[in-house]
C-alpha atoms as a PDB file:
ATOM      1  CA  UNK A   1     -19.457  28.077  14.892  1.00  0.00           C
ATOM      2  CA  UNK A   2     -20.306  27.909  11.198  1.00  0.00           C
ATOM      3  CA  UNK A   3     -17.374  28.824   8.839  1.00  0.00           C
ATOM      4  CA  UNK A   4     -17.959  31.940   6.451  1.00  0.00           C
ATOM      5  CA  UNK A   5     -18.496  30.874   2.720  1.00  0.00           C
ATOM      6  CA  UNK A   6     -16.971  34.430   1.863  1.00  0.00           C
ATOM      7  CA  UNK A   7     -13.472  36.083   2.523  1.00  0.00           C
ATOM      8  CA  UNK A   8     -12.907  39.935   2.835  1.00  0.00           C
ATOM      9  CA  UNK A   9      -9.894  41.067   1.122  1.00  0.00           C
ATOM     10  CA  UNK A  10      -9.061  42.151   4.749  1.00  0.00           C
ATOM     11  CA  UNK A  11      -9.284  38.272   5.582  1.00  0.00           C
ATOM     12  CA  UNK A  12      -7.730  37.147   2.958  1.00  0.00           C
ATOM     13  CA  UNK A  13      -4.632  39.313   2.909  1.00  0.00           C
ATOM     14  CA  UNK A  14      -4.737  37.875   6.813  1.00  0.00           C
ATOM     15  CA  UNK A  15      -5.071  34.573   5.315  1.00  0.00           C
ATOM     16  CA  UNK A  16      -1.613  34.926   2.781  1.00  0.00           C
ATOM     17  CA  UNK A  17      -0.062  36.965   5.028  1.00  0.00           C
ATOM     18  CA  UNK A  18       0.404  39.822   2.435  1.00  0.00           C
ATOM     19  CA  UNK A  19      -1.242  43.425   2.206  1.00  0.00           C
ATOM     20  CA  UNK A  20      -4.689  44.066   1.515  1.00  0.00           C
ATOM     21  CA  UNK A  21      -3.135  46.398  -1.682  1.00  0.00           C
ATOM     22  CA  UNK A  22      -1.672  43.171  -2.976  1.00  0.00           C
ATOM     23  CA  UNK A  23      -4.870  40.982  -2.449  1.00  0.00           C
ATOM     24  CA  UNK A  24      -6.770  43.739  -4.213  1.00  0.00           C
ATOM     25  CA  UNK A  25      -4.442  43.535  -7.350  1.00  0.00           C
ATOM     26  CA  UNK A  26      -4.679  39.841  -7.267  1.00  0.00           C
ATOM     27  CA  UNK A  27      -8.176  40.365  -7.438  1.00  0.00           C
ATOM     28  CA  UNK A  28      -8.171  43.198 -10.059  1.00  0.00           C
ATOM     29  CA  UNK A  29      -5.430  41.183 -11.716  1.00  0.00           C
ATOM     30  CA  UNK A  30      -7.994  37.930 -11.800  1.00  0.00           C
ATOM     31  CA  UNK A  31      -5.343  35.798 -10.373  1.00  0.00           C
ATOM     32  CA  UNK A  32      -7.450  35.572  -7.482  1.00  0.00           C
ATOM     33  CA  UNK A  33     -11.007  34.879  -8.609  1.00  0.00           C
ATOM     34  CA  UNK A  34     -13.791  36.611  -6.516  1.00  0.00           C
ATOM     35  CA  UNK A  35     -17.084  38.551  -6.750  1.00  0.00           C
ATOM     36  CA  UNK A  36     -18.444  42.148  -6.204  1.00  0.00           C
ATOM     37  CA  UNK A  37     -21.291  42.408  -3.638  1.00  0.00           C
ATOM     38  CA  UNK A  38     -23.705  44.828  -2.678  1.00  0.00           C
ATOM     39  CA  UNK A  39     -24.035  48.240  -3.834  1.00  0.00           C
ATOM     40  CA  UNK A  40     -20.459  49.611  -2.874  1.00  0.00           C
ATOM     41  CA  UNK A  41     -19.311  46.618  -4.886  1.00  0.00           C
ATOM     42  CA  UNK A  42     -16.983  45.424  -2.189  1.00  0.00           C
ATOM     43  CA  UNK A  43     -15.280  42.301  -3.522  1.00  0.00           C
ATOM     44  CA  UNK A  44     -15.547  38.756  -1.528  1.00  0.00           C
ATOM     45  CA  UNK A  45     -13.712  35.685  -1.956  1.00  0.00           C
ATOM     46  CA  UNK A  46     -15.264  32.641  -1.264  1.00  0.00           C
ATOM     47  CA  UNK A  47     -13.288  30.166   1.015  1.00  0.00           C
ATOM     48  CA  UNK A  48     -13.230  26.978  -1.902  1.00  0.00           C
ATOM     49  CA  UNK A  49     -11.483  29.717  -3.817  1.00  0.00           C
ATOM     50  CA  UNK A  50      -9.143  30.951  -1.976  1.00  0.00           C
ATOM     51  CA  UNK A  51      -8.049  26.669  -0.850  1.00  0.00           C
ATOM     52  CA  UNK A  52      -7.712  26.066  -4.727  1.00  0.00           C
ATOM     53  CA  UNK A  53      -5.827  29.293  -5.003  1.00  0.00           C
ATOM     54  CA  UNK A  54      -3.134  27.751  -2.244  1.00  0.00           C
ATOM     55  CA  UNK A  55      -3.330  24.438  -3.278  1.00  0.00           C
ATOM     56  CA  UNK A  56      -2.516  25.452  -7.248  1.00  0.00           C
ATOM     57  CA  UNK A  57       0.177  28.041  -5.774  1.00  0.00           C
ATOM     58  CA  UNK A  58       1.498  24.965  -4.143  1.00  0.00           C
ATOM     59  CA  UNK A  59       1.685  22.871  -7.437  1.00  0.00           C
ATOM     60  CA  UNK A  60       3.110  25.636  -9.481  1.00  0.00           C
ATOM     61  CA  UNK A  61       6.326  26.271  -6.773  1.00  0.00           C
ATOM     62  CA  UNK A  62       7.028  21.804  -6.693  1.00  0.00           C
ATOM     63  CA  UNK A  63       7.009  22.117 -10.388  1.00  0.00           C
ATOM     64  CA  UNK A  64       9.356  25.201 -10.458  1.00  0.00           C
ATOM     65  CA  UNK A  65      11.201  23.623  -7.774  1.00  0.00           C
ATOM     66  CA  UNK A  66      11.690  19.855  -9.344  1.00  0.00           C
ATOM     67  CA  UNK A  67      13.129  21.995 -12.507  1.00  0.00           C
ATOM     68  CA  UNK A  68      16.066  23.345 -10.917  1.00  0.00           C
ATOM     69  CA  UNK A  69      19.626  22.402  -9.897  1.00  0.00           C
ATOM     70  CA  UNK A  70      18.519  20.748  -6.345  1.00  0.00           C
ATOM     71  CA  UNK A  71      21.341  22.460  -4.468  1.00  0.00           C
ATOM     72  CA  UNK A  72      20.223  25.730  -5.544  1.00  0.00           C
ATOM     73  CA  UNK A  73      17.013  25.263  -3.338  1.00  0.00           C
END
């Protein structure tokens, strides 16, 4: 089986475990880069994306991690 190059918000949200309403302001927001397809505009985010996306949210919590008081993580 061939992996999809492009999300739904629907897998996405799936994905992050949040709501589809939050994935759609992350989109709207452009914190979570993706594209508008077809003519109902429905947005997709491609897979590379949405790994960056997790890998960057991953750098930005070690950072705001190694900057605090270590027992008050």
């Amino acid at each position: 089986m061939v992996a999809q190059r492009f999300l739904t918000l629907v897998d996405v949200a799936e994905i992050l475990n949040v709501s589809v309403s939050q994935t759609r302001a992350m989109v709207r927001s452009g914190e979570l880069p993706a594209i508008q397809v077809g003519g109902r505009g429905q947005w997709r985010v491609e897979r590379a994306v949405l790994e960056e996306y997790i890998a960057e949210a991953y750098r930005r919590s070690a950072a705001a991690t190694g900057s605090q008081d270590p027992d008050q993580v």
